[in-house]
C-alpha atoms as a PDB file:
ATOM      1  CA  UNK A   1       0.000   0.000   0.000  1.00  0.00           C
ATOM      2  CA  UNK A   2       1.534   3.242  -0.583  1.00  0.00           C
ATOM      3  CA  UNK A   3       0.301   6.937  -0.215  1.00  0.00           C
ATOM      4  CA  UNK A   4      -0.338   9.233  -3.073  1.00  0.00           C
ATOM      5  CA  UNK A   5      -1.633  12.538  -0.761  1.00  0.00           C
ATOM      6  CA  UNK A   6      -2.097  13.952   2.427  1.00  0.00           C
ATOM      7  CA  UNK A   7      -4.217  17.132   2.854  1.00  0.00           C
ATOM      8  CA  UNK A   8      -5.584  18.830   5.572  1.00  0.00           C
ATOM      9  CA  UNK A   9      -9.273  19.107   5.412  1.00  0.00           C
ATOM     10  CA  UNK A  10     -10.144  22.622   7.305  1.00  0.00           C
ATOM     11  CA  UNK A  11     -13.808  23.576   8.290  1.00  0.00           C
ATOM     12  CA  UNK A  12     -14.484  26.669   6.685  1.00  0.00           C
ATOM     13  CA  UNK A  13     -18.140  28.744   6.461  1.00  0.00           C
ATOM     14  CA  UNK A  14     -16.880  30.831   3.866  1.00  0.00           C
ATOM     15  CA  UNK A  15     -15.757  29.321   0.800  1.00  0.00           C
ATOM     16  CA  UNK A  16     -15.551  32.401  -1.405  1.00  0.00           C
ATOM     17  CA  UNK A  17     -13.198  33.636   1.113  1.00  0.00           C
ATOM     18  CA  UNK A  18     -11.151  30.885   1.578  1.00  0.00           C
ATOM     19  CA  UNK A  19     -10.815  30.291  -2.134  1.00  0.00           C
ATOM     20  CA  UNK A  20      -9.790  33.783  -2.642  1.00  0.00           C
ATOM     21  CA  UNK A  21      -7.462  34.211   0.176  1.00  0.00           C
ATOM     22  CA  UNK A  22      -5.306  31.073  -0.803  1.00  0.00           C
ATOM     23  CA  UNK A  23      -5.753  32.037  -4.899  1.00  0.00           C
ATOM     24  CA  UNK A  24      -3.212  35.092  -3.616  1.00  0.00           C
ATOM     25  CA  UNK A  25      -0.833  32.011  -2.852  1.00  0.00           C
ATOM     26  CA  UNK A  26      -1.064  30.238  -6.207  1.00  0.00           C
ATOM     27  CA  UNK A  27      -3.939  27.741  -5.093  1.00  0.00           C
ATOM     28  CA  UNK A  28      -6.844  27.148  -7.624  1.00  0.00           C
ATOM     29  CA  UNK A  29     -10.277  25.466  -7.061  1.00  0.00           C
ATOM     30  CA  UNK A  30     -10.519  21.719  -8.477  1.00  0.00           C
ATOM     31  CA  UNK A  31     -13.523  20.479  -7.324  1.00  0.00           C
ATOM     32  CA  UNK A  32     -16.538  21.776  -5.169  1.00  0.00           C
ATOM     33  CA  UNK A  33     -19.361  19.471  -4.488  1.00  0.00           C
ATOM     34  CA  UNK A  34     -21.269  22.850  -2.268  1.00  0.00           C
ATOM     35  CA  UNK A  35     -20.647  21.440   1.013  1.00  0.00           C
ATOM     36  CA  UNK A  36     -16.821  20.193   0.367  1.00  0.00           C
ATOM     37  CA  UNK A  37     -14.435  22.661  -1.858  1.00  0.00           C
ATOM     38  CA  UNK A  38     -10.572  21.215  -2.746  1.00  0.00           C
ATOM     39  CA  UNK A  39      -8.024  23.649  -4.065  1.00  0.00           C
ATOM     40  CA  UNK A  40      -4.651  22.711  -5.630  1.00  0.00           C
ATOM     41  CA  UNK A  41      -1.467  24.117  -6.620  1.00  0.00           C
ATOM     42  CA  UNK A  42      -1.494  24.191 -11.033  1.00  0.00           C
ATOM     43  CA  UNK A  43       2.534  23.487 -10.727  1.00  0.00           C
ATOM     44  CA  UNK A  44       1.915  20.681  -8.291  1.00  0.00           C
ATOM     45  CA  UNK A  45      -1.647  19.078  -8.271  1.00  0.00           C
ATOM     46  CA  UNK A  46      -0.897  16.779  -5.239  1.00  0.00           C
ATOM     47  CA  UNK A  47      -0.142  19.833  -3.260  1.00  0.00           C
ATOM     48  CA  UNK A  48      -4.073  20.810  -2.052  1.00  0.00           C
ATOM     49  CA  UNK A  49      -6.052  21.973   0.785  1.00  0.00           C
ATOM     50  CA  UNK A  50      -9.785  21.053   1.189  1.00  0.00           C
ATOM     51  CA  UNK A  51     -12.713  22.985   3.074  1.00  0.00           C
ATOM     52  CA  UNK A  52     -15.713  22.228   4.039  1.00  0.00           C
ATOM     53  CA  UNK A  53     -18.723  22.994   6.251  1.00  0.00           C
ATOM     54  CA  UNK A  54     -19.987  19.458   7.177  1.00  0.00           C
ATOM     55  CA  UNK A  55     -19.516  16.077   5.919  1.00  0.00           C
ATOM     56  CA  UNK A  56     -22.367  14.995   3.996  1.00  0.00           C
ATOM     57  CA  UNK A  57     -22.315  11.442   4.180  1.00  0.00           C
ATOM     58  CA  UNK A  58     -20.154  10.865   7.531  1.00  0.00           C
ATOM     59  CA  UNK A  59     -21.271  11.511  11.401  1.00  0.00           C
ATOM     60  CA  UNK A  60     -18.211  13.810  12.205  1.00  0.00           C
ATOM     61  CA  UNK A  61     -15.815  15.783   9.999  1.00  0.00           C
ATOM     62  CA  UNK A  62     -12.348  14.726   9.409  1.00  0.00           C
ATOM     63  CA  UNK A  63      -9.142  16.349  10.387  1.00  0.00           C
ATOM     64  CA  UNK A  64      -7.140  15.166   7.830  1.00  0.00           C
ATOM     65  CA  UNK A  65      -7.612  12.863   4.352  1.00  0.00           C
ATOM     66  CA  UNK A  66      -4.806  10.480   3.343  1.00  0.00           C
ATOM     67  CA  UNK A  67      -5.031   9.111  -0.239  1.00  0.00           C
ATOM     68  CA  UNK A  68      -4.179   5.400  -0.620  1.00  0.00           C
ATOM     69  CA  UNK A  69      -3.549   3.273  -3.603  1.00  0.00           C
ATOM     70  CA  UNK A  70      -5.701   0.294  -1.905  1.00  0.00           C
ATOM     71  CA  UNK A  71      -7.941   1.451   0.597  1.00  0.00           C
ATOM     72  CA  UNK A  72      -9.282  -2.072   1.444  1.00  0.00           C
ATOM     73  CA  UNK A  73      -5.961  -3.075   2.384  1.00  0.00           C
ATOM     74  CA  UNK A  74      -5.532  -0.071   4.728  1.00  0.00           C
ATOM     75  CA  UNK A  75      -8.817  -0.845   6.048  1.00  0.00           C
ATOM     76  CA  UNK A  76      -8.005  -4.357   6.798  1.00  0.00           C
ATOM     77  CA  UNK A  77      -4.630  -3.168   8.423  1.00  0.00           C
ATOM     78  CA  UNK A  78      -6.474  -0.737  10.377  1.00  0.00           C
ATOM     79  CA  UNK A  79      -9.478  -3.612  11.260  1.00  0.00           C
ATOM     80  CA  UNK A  80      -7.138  -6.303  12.432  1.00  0.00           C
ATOM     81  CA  UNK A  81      -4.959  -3.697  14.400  1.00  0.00           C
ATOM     82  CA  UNK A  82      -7.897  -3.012  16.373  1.00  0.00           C
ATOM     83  CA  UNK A  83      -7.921   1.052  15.631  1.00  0.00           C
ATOM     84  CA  UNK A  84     -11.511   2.941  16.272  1.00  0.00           C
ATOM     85  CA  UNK A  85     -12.739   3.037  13.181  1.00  0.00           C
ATOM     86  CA  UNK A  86     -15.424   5.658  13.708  1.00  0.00           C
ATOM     87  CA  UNK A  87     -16.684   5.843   9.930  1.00  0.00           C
ATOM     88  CA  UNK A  88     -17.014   2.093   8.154  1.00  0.00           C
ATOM     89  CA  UNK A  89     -15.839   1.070   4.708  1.00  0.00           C
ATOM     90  CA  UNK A  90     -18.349   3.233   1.741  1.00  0.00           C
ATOM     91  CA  UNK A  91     -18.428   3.934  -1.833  1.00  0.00           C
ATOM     92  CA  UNK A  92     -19.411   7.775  -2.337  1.00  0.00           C
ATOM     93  CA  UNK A  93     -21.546   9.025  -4.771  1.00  0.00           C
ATOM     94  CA  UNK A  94     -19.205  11.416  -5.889  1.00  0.00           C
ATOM     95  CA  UNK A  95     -16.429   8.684  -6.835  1.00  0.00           C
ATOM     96  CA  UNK A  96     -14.526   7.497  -3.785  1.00  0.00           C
ATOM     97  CA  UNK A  97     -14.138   4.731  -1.251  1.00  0.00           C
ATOM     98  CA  UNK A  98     -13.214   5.649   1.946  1.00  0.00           C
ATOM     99  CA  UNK A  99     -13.298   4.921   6.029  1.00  0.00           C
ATOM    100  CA  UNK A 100     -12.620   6.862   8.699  1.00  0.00           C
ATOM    101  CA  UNK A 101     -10.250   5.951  11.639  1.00  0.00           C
ATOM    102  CA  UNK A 102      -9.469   7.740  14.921  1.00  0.00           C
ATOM    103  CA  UNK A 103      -5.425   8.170  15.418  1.00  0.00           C
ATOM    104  CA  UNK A 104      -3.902   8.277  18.984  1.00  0.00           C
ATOM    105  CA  UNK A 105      -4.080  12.022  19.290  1.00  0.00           C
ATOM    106  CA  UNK A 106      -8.153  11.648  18.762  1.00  0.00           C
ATOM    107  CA  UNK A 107      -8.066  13.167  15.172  1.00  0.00           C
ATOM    108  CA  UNK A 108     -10.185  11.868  12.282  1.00  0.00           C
ATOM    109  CA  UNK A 109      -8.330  10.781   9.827  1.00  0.00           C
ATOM    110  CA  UNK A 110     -10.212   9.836   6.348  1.00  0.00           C
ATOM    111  CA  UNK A 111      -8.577   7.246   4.518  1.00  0.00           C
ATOM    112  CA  UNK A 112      -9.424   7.300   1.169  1.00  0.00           C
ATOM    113  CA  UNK A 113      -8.797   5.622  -2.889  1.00  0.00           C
ATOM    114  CA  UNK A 114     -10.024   6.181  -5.975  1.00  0.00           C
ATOM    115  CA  UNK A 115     -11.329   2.464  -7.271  1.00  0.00           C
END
């Protein structure tokens, strides 16, 4: 299993603001689903922030997402290592497949592939 990305996923209220504060730093908007908004850097597309107000298909919001190349492996890893997973195993609508897994520190970390 390897990682493709990491990127912080930051609650915001205010899209338009957030979009246009970090477009003064290079960032551009890639995808915005209304309730979730990712921006990435043009000269480095793996370099990206996301925002959003609320999870729409999850009980809590995550702190962080971390792209996998085989997210049922890293779910079985994280299954048989007995870690909280707080969100279980789900293909999304808009294209993903993803769980969600409490670290030590208590943050919600969304582990997530493209299939």
């Amino acid at each position: 299993m390897s990682i493709r990305r990491v990127v912080p996923d930051i609650r915001s209220d205010s899209f338009d603001a957030s979009r246009d504060f970090y477009a003064k730093l290079g960032f551009e908007e890639v995808m915005n689903l209304g309730w979730v908004m990712t921006l990435a850097s043009p000269s480095n597309p793996t370099a990206q922030l996301t925002f959003m107000n609320r999870d729409a298909t999850a009980p809590m919001d995550p702190d962080i997402s971390i792209e996998v190349d085989d997210v049922d492996a890293a779910h079985a890893t994280m299954r048989d290592a007995g870690a909280d997973i707080v969100h279980p195993l789900s293909d999304e609508e808009w294209g993903v497949r993803r769980f969600f897994v409490r670290d030590p520190s208590g943050r919600i970390i969304n582990v997530v592939g493209h299939p």
